[in-house]
C-alpha atoms as a PDB file:
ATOM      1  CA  UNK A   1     -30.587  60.654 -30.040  1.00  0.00           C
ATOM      2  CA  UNK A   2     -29.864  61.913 -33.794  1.00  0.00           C
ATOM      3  CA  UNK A   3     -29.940  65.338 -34.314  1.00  0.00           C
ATOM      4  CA  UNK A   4     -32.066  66.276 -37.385  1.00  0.00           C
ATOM      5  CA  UNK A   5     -31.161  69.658 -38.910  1.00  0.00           C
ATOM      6  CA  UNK A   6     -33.586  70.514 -41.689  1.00  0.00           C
ATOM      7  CA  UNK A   7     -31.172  73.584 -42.517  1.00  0.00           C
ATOM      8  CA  UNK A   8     -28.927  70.811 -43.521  1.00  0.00           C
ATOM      9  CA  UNK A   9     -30.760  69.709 -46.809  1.00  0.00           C
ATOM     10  CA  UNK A  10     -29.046  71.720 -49.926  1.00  0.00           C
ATOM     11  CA  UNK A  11     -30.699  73.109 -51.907  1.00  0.00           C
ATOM     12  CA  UNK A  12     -29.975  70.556 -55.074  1.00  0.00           C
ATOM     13  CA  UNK A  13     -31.806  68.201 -52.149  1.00  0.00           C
ATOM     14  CA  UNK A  14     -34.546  70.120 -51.911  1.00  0.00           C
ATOM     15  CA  UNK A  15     -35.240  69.688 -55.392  1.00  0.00           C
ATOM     16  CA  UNK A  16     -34.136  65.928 -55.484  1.00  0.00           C
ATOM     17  CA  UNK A  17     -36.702  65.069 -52.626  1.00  0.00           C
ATOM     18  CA  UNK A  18     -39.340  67.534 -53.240  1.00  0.00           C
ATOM     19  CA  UNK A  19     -41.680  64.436 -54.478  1.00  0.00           C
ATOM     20  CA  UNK A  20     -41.303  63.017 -51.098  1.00  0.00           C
ATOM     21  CA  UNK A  21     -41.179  66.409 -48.859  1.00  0.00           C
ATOM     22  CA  UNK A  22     -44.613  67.512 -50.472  1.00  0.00           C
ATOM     23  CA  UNK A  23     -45.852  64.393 -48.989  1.00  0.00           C
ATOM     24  CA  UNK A  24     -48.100  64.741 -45.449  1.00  0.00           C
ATOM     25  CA  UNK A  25     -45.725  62.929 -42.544  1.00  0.00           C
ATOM     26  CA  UNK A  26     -42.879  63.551 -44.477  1.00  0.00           C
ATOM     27  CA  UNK A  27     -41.975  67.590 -45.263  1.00  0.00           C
ATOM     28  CA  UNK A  28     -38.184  68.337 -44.282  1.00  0.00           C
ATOM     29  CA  UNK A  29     -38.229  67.175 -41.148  1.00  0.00           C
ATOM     30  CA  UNK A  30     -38.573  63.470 -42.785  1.00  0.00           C
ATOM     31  CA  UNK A  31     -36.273  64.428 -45.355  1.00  0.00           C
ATOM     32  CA  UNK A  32     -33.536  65.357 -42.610  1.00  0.00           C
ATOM     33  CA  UNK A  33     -34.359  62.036 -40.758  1.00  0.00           C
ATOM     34  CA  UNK A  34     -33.107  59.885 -43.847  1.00  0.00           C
ATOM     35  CA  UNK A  35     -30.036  61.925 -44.280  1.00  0.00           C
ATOM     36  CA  UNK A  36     -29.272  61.406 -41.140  1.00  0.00           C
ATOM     37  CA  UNK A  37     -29.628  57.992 -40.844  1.00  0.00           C
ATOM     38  CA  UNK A  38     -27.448  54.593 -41.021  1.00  0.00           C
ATOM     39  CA  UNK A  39     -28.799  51.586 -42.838  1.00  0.00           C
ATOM     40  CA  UNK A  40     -26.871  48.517 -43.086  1.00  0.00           C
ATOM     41  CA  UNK A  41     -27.693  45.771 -46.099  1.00  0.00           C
ATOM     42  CA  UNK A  42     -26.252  42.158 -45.649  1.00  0.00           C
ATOM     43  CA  UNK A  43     -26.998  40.280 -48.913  1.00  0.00           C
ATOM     44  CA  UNK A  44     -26.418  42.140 -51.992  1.00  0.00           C
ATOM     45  CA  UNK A  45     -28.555  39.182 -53.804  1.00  0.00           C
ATOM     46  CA  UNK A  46     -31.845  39.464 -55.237  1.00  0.00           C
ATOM     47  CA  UNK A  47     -33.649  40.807 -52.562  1.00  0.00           C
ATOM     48  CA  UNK A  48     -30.502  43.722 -51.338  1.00  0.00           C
ATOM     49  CA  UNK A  49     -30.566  44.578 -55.188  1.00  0.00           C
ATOM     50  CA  UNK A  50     -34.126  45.697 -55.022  1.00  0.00           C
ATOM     51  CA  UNK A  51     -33.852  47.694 -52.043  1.00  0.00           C
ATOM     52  CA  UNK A  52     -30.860  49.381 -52.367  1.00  0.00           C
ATOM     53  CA  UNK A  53     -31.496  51.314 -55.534  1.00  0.00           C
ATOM     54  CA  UNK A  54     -35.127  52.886 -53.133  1.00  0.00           C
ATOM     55  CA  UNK A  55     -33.093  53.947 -50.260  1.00  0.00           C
ATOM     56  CA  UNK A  56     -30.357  55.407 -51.972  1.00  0.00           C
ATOM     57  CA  UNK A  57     -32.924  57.111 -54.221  1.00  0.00           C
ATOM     58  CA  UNK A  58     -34.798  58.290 -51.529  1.00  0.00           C
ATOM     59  CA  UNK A  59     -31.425  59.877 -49.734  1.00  0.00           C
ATOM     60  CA  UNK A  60     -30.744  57.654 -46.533  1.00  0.00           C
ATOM     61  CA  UNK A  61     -27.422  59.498 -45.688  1.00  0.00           C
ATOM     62  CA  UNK A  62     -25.369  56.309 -44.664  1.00  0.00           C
ATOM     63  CA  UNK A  63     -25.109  52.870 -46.639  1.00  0.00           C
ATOM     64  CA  UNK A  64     -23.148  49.670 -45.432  1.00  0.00           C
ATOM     65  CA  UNK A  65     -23.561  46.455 -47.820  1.00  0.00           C
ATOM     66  CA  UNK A  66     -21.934  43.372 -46.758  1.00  0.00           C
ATOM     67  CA  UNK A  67     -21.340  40.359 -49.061  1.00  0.00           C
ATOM     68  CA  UNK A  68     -18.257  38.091 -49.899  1.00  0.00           C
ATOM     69  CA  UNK A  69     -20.111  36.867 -53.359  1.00  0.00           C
ATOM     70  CA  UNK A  70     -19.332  37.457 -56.834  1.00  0.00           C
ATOM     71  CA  UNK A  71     -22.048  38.377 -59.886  1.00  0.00           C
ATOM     72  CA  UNK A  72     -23.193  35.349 -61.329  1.00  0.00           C
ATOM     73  CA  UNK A  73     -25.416  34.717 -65.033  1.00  0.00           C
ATOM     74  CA  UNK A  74     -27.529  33.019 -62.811  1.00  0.00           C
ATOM     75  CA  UNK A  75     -28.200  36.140 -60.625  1.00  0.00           C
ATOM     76  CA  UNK A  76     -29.204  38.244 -63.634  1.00  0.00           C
ATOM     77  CA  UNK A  77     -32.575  36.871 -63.817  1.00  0.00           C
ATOM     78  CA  UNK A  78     -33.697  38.770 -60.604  1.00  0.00           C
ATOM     79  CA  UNK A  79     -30.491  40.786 -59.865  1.00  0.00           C
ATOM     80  CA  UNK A  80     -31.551  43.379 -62.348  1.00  0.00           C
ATOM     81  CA  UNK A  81     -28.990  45.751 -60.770  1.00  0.00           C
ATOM     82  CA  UNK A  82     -26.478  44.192 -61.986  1.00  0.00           C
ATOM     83  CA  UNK A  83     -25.074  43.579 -65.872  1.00  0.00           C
ATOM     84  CA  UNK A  84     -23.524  41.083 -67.955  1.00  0.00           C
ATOM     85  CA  UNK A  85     -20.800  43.231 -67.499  1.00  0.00           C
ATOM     86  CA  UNK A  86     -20.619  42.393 -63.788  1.00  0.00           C
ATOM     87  CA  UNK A  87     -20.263  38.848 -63.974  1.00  0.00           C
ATOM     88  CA  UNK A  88     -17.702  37.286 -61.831  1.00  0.00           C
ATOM     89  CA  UNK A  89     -17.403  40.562 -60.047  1.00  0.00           C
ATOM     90  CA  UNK A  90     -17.527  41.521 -56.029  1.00  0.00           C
ATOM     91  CA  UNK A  91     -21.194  41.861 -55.550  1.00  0.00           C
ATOM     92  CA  UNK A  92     -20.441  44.596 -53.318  1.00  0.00           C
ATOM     93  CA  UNK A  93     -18.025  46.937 -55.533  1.00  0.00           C
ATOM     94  CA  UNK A  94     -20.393  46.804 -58.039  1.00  0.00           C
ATOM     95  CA  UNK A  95     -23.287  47.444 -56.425  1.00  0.00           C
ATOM     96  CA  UNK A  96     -21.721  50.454 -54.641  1.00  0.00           C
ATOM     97  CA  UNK A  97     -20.665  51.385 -58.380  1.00  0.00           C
ATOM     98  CA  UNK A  98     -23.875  51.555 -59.603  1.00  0.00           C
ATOM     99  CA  UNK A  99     -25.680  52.998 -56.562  1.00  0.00           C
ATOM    100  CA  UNK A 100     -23.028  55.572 -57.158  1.00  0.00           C
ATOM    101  CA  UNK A 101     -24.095  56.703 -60.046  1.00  0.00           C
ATOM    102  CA  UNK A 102     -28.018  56.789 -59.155  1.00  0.00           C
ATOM    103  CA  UNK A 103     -26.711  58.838 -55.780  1.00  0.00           C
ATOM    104  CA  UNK A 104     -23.832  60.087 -55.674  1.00  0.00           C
ATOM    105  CA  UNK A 105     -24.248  62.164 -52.240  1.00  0.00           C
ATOM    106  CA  UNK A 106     -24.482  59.201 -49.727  1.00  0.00           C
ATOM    107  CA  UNK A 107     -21.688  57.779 -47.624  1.00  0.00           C
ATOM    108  CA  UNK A 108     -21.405  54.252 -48.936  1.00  0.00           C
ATOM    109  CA  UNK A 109     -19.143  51.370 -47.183  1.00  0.00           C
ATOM    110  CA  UNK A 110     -18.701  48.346 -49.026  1.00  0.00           C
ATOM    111  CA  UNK A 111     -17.261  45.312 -46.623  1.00  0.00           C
ATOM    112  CA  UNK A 112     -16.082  42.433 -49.208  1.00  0.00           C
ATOM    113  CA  UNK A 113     -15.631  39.101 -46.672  1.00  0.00           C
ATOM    114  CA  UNK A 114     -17.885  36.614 -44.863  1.00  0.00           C
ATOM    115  CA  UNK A 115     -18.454  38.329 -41.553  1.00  0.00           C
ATOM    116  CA  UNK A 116     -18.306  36.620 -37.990  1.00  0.00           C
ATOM    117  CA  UNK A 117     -21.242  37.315 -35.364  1.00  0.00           C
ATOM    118  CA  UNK A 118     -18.872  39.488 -33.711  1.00  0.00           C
ATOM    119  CA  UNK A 119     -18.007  41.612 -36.849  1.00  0.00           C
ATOM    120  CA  UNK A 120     -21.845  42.143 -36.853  1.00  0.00           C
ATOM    121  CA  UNK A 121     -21.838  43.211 -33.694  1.00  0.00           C
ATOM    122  CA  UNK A 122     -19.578  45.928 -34.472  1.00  0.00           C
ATOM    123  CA  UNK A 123     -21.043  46.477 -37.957  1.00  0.00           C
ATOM    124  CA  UNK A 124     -24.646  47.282 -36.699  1.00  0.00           C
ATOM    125  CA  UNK A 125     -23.771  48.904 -33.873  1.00  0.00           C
ATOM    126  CA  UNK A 126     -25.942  52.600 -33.963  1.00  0.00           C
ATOM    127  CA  UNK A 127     -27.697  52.057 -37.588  1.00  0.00           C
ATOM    128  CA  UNK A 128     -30.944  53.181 -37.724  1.00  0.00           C
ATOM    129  CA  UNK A 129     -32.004  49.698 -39.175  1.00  0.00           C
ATOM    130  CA  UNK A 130     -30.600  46.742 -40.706  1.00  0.00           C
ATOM    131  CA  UNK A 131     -32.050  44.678 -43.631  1.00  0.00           C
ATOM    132  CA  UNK A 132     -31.440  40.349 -43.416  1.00  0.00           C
ATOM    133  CA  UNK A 133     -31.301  40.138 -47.302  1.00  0.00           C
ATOM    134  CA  UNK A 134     -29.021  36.778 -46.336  1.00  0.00           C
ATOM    135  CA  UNK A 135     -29.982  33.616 -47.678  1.00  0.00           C
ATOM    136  CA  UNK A 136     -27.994  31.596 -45.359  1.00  0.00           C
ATOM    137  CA  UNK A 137     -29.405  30.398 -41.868  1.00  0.00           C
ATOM    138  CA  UNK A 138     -26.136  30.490 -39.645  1.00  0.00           C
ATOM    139  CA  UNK A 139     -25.568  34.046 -41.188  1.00  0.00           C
ATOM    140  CA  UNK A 140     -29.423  35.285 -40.287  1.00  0.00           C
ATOM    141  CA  UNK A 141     -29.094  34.115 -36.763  1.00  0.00           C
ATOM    142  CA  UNK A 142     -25.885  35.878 -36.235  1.00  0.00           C
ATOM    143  CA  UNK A 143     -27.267  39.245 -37.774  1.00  0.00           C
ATOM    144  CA  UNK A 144     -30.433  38.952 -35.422  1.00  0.00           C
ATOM    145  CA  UNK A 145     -28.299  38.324 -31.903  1.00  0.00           C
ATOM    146  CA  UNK A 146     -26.211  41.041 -33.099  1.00  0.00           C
ATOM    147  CA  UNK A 147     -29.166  43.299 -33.568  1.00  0.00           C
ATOM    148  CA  UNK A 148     -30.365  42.352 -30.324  1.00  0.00           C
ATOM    149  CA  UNK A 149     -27.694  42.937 -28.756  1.00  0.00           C
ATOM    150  CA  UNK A 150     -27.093  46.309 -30.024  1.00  0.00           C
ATOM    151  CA  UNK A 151     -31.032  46.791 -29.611  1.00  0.00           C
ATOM    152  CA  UNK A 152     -31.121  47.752 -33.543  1.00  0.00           C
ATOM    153  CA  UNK A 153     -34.552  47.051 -35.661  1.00  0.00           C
ATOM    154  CA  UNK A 154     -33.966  44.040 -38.219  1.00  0.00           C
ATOM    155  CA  UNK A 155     -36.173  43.717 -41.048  1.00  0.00           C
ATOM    156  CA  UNK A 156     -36.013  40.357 -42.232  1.00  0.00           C
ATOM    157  CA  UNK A 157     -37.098  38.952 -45.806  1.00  0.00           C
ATOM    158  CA  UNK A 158     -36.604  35.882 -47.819  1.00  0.00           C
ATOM    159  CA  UNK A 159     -37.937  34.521 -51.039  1.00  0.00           C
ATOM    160  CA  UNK A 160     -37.960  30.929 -52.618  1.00  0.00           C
ATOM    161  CA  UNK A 161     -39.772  29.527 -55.423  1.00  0.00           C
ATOM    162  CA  UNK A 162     -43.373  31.400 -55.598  1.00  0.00           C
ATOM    163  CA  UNK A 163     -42.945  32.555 -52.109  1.00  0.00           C
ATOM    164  CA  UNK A 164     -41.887  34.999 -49.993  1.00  0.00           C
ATOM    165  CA  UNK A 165     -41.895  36.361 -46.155  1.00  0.00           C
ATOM    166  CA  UNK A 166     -41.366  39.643 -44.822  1.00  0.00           C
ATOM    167  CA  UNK A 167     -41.214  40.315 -40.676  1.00  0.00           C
ATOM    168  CA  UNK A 168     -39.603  43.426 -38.670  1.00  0.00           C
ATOM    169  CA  UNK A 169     -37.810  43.009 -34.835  1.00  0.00           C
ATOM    170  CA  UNK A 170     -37.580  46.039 -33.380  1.00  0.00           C
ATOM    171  CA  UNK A 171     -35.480  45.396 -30.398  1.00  0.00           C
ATOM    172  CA  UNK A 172     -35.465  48.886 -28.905  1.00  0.00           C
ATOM    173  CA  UNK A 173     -38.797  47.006 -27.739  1.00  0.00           C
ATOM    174  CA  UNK A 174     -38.131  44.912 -24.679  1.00  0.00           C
ATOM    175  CA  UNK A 175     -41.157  42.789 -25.269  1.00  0.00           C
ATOM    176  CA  UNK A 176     -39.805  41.908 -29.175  1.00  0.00           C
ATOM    177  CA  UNK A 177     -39.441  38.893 -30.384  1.00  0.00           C
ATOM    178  CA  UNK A 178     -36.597  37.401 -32.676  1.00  0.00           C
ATOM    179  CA  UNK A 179     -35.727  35.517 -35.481  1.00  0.00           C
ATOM    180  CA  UNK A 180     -35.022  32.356 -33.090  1.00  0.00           C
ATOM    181  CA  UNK A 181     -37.923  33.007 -31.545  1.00  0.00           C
ATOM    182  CA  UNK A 182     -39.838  32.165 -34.772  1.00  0.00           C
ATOM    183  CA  UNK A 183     -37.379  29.843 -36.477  1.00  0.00           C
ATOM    184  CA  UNK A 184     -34.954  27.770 -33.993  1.00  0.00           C
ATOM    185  CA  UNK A 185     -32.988  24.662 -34.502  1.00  0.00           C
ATOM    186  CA  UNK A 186     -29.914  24.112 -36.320  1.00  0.00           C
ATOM    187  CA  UNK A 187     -31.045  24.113 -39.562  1.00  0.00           C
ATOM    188  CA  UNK A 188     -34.397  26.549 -40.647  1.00  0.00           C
ATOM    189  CA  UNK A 189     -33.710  27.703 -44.094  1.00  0.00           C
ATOM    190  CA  UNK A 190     -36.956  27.899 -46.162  1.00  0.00           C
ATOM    191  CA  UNK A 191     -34.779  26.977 -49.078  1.00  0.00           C
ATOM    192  CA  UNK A 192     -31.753  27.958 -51.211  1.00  0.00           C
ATOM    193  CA  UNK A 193     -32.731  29.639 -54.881  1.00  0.00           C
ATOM    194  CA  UNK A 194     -29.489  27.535 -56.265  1.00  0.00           C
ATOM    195  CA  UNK A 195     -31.891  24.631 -54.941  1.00  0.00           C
ATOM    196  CA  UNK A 196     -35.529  25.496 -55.420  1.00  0.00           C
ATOM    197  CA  UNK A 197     -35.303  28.479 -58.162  1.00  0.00           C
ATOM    198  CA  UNK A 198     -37.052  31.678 -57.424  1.00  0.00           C
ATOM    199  CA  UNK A 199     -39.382  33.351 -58.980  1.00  0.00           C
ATOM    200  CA  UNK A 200     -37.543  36.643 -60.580  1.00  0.00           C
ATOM    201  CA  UNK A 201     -40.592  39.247 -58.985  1.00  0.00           C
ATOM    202  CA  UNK A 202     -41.363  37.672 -55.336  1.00  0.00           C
ATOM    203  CA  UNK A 203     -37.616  38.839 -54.659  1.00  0.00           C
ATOM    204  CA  UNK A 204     -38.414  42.640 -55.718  1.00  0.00           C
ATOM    205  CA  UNK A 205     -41.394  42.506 -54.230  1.00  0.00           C
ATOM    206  CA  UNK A 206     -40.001  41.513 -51.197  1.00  0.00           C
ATOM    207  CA  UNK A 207     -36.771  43.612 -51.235  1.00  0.00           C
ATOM    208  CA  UNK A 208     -38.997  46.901 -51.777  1.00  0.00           C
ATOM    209  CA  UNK A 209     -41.394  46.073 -49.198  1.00  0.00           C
ATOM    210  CA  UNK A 210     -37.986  45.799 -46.662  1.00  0.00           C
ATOM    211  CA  UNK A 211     -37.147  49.068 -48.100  1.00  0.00           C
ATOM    212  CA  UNK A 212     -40.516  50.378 -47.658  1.00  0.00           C
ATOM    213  CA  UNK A 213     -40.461  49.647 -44.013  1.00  0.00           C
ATOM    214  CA  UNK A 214     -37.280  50.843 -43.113  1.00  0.00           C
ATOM    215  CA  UNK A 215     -37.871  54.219 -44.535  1.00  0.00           C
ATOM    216  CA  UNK A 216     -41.211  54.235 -42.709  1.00  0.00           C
ATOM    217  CA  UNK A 217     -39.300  52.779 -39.260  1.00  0.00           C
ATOM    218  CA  UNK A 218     -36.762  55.869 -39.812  1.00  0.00           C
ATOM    219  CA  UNK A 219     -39.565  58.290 -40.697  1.00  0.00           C
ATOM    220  CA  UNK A 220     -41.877  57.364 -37.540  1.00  0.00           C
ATOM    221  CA  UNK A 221     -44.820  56.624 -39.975  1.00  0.00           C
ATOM    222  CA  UNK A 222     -47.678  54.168 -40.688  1.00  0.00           C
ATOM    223  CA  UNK A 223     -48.021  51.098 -39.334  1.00  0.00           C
ATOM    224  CA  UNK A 224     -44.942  49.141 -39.133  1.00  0.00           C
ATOM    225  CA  UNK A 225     -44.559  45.186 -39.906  1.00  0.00           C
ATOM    226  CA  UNK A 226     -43.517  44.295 -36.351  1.00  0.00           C
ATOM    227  CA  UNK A 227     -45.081  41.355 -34.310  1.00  0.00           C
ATOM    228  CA  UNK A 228     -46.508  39.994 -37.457  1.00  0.00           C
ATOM    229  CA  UNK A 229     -45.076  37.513 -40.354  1.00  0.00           C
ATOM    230  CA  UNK A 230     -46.248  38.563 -43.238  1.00  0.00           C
ATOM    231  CA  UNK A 231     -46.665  35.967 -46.311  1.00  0.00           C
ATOM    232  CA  UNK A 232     -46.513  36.694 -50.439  1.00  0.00           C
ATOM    233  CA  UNK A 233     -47.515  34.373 -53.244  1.00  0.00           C
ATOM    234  CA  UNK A 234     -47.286  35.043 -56.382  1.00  0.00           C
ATOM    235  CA  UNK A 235     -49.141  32.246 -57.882  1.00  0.00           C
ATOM    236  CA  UNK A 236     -52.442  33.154 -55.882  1.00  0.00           C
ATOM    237  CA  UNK A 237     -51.668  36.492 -56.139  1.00  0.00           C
ATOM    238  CA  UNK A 238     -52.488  36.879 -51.681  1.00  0.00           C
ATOM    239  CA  UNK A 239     -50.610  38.625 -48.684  1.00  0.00           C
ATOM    240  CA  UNK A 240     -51.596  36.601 -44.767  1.00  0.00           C
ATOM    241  CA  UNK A 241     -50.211  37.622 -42.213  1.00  0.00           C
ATOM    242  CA  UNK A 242     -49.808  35.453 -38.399  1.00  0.00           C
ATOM    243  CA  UNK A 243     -49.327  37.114 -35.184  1.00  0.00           C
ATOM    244  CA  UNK A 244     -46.476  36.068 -32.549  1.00  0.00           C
ATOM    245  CA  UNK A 245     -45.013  36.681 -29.547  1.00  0.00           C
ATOM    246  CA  UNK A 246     -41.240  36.498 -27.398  1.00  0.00           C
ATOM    247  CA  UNK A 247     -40.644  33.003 -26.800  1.00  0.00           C
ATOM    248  CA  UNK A 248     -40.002  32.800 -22.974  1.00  0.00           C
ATOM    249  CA  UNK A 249     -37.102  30.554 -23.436  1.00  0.00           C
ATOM    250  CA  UNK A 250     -35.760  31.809 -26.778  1.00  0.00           C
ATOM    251  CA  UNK A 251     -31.771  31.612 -26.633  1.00  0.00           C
ATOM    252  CA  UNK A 252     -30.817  34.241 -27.923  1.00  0.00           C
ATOM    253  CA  UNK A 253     -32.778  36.396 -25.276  1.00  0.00           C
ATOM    254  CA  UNK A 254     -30.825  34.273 -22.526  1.00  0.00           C
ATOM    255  CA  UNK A 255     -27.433  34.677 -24.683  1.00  0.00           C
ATOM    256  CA  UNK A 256     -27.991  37.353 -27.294  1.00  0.00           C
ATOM    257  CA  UNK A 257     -23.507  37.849 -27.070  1.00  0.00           C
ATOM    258  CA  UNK A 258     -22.639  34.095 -27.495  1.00  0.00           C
END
């Protein structure tokens, strides 16, 4: 159990948040949650680069982004964190540059290398949350056993083409299911941008919306995305949404550490 001390908040917070403390559910004991919290980004791609910039703004006390890419021209289309100035630069270094400069009173920790299931497992262990902002389908189921195992809420979100998908597993719920639970096999990917191009706004949209969530999950607000897949296109302009359920003989509930 954190320990949220409102006496905490400086007073140069107090007048950074005050938008969001004025708000009802929120006040300082919502302010102290986020400074007090651990959120850990893998992907610092399109969709990491439109989250990160909300939940440093809005003062989450701990950062961790994880990539082993370099800025590309090609990302700059929908990367809009980064500059030209960035190109063929660690994703990470720059990102924690820049996020830096927007908030300069949060404990960022950039980790530069591809990362193993069990470096997850270490790198997730007691965050409040962790955003899947991965594009890569060995890498997302490796994140959600080592969520599971460390019983750590994973928001997950992807975007391709016109389309996007947003889902949460909170595994502090016994009864949760998982990312194999939805998408199994040995290959799942709903498509790589490099391969199908991406629409420069579902990724945003998507990002905030993972950023949205996570400060609500931390806050104890609302209605949280959990249980449901949620669905964006852009060209029709719609959200649907599906239920589903634990799948009984999901692996990763039988093996969550292999």
């Amino acid at each position: 159990m954190i320990k949220i001390d409102e006496a905490s908040l400086t007073d140069t917070e107090l007048l950074r948040y005050s938008r969001h403390i004025m708000l009802d559910q929120f006040d300082l004991e919502g302010q102290a949650k986020l400074k007090a919290a651990h959120v850990v980004i893998v992907g610092c791609g399109g969709l990491g680069m439109a989250a990160l910039p909300i939940l440093a703004g809005a003062g989450i006390g701990a950062i961790t982004l994880i990539d082993f890419d370099t800025v590309d021209i090609t990302n700059l289309h929908r990367q809009t964190g980064y500059k030209m100035n960035d190109v063929g630069l660690s994703k990470v270094q720059q990102a924690k540059e820049h996020l830096i400069a927007l908030n300069p009173n949060i404990d960022y920790r950039a980790i530069e290398q591809k990362v193993s299931f069990r470096d997850l497992v270490t790198l997730v262990a007691g965050a409040s949350c962790v955003l899947d902002c991965s594009d890569n389908f060995s890498l997302r189921k490796d994140l959600n056993r080592a969520c599971l195992h460390n019983q750590v809420p994973l928001i997950s979100g992807s975007a391709v083409r016109y389309e996007g998908q947003l889902t949460i597993f909170d595994f502090r719920d016994d009864e949760s299911a998982c990312y194999e639970c939805l998408f199994s096999g040995d290959h799942a990917d709903d498509g790589n941008c490099a391969l199908f191009g991406v629409f420069s706004p579902v990724v945003h949209i998507i990002g905030v919306t993972q950023a949205q969530e996570a400060l609500k999950l931390i806050l104890q607000v609302g209605t949280i995305a959990t249980k449901r897949i949620y669905l964006y296109n852009a060209l029709e302009f719609s959200w649907q949404s599906f239920g589903y359920h634990k799948n009984p003989k999901c692996q990763a509930h039988d093996h969550p550490i292999d």
